[in-house]
Structures are given as C-alpha cells and as structure tokens.
N, C-alpha and C. Protein backbone atom coordinates (compact mmCIF):
# COMPACT_ATOMS: atom_id res chain seq x y z
N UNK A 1 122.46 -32.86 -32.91
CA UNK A 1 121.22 -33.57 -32.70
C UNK A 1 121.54 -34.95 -32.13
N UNK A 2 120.75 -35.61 -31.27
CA UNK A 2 121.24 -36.22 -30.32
C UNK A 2 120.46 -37.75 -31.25
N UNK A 3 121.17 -39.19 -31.22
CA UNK A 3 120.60 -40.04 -31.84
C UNK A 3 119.44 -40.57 -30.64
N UNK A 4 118.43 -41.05 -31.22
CA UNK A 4 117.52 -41.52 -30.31
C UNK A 4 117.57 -43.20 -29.89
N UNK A 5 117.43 -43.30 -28.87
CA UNK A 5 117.70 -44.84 -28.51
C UNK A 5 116.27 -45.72 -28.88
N UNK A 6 116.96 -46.68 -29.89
CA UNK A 6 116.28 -47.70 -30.43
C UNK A 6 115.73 -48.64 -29.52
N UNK A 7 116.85 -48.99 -28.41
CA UNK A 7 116.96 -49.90 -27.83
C UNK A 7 116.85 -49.64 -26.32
N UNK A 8 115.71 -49.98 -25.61
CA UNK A 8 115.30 -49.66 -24.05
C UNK A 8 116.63 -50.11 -23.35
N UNK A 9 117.13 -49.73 -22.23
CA UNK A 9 118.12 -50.50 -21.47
C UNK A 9 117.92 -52.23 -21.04
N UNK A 10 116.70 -52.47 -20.76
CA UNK A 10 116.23 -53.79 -20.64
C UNK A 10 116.54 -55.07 -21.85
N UNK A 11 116.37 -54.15 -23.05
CA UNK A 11 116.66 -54.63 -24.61
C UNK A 11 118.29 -55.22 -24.39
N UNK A 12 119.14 -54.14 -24.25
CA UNK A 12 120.42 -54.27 -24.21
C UNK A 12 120.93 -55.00 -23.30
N UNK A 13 120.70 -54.69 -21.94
CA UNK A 13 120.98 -55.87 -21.03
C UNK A 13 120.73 -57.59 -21.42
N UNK A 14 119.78 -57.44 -21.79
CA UNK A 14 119.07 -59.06 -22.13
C UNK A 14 120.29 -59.90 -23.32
N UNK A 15 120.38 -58.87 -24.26
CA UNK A 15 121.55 -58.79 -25.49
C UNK A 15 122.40 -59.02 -25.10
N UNK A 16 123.06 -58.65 -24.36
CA UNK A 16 124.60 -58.62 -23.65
C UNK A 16 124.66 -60.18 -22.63
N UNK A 17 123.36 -60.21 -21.75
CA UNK A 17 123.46 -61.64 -21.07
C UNK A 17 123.35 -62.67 -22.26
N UNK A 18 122.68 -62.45 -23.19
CA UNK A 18 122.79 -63.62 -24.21
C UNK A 18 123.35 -64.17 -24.65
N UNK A 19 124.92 -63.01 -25.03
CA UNK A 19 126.18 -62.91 -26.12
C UNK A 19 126.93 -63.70 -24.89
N UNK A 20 126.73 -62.93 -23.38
CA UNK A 20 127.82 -64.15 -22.14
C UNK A 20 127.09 -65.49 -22.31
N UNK A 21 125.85 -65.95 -21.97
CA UNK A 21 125.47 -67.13 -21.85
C UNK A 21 125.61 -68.56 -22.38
N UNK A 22 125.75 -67.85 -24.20
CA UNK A 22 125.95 -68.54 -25.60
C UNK A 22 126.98 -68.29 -26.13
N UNK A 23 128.06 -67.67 -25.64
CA UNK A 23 129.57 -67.75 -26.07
C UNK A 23 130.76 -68.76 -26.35
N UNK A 24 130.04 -69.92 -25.15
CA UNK A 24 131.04 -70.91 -25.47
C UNK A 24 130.22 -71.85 -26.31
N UNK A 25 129.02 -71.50 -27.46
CA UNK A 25 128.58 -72.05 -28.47
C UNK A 25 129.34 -71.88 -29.69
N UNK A 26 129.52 -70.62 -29.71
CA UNK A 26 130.39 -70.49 -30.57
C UNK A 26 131.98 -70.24 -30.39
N UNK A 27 132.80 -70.26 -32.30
CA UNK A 27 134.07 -70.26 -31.96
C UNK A 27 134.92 -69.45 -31.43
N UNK A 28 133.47 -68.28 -31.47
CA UNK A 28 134.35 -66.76 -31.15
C UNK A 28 133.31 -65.61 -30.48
N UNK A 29 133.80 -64.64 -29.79
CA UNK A 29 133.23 -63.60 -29.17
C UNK A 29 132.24 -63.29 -30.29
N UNK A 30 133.05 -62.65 -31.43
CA UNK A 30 132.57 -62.06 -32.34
C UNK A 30 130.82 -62.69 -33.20
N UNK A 31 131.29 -64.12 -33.13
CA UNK A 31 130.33 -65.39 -34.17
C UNK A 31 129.24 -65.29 -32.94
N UNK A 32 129.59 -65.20 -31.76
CA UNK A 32 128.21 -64.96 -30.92
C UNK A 32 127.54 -64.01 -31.08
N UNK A 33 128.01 -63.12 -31.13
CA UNK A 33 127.35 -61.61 -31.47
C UNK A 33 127.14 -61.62 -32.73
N UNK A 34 127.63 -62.05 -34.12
CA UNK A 34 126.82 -61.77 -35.48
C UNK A 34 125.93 -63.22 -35.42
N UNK A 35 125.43 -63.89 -34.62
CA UNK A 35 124.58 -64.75 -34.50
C UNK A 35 123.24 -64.25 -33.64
N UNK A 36 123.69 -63.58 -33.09
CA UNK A 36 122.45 -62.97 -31.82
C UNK A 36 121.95 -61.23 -32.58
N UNK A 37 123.07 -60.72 -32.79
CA UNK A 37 122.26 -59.69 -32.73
C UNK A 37 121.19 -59.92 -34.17
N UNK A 38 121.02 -60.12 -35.06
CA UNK A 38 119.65 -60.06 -35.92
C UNK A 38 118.81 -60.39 -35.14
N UNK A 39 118.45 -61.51 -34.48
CA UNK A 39 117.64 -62.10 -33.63
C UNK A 39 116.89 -60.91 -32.41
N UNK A 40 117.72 -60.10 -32.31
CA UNK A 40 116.98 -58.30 -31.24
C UNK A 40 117.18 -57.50 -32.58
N UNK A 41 117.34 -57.60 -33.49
CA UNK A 41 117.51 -56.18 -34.37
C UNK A 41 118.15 -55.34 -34.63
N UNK A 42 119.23 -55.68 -34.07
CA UNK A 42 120.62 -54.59 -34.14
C UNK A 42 121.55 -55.34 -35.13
N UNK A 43 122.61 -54.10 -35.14
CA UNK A 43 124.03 -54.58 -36.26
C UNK A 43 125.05 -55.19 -35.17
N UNK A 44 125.47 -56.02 -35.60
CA UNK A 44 126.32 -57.04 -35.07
C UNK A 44 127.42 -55.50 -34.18
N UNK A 45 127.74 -54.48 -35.02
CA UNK A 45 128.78 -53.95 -34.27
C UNK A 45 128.06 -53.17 -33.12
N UNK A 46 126.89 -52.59 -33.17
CA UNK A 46 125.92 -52.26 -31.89
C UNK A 46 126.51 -53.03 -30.70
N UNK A 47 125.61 -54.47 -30.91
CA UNK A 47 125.91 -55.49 -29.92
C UNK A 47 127.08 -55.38 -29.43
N UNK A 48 127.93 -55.44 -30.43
CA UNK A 48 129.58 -55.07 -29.75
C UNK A 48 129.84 -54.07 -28.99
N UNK A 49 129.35 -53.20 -28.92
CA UNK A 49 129.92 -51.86 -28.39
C UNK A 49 128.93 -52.38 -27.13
N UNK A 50 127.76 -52.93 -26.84
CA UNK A 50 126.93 -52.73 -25.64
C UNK A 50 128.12 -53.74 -24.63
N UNK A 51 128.15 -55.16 -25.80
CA UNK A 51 129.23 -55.98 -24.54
C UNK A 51 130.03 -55.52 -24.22
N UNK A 52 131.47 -55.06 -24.74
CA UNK A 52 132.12 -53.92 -24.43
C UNK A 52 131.79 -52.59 -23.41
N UNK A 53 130.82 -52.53 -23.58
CA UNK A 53 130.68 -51.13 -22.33
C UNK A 53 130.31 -52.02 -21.18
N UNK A 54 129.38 -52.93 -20.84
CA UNK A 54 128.72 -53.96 -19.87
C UNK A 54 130.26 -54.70 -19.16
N UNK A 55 130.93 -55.09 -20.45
CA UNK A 55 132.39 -55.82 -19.92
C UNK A 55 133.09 -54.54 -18.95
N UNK A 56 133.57 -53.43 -19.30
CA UNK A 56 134.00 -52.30 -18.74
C UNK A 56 133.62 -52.16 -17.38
N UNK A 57 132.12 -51.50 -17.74
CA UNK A 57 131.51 -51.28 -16.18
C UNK A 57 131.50 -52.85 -15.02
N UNK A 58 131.87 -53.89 -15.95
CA UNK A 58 131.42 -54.76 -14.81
C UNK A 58 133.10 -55.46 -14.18
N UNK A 59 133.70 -54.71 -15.17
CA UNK A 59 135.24 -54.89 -14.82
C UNK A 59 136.01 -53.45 -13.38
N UNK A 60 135.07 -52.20 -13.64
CA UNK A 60 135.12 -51.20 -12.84
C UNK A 60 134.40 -51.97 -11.73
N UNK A 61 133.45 -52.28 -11.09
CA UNK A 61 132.43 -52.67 -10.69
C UNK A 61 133.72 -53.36 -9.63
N UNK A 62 134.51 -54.62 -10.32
CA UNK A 62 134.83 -55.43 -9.47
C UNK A 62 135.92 -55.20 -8.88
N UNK A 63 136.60 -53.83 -9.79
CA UNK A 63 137.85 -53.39 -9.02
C UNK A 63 137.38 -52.49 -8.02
N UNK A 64 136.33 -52.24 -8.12
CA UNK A 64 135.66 -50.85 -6.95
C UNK A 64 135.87 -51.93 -5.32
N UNK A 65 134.92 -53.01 -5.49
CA UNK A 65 134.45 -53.72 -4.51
C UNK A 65 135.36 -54.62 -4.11
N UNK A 66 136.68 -54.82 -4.52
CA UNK A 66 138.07 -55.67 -3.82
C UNK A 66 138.32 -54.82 -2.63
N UNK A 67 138.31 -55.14 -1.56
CA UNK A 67 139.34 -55.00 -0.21
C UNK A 67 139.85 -54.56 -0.74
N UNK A 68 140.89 -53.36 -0.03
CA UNK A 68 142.28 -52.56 -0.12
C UNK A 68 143.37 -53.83 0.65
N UNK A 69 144.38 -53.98 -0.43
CA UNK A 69 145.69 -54.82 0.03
C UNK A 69 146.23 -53.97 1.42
N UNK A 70 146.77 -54.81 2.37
CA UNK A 70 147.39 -54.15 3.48
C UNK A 70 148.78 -53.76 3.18
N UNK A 71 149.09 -52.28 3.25
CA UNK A 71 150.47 -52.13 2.83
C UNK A 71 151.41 -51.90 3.85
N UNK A 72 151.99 -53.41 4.34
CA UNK A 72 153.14 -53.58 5.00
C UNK A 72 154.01 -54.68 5.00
C-alpha cells in the first residue's frame, strides 16, 4: 500500500528553499531544519530527506549542463 503524500510538491519545494535561505542562521544544516520544519508540519527528518533529494537532483542537474572537457 502506497503512503499518501501529505505534502503537495509546492509545500516541499518552498521547505527546502527555506532550509537554503536560513542556513547560515543557524549553527548547522541540521538546527535549520529542526527549526523550520514544525513551522510546515513535518518531522525534522522528512525535511531532511526532501533537502537531500533537492541537493542530489540539483547536484545531477549541474553535472548534466557542464560543457564536455576537450580531450587532448
């Protein structure tokens, strides 16, 4: 049985720009995210897993779109 999503994609995105925006408020990745997520309604480790996947894809994202090095 498949879990149902609590959280619209719009929800999560917004979450994830929040945790980048307000990061260097706090001392740590982590203290941003158990500071934000009550504030949308999720468990601090939710939030984690969304930045984490957002960090991923946006880390794929930028290795996709680099120029190929010239090999000679």
């Amino acid at each position: 049985m498949k879990k149902s999503n609590k959280f619209s994609p719009e929800v999560r995105e917004r979450a994830v720009r929040m945790v980048q925006e307000h990061r260097g408020e706090y001392p740590s990745l982590w203290a941003a995210i158990e500071s934000i997520a009550p504030k949308i309604g999720c468990v601090p480790q939710t939030l984690n897993e969304w930045v984490k996947r957002a960090t991923r894809s946006t880390t794929a994202y930028a290795k996709a779109s680099r120029p190929a090095r010239p090999s000679g």
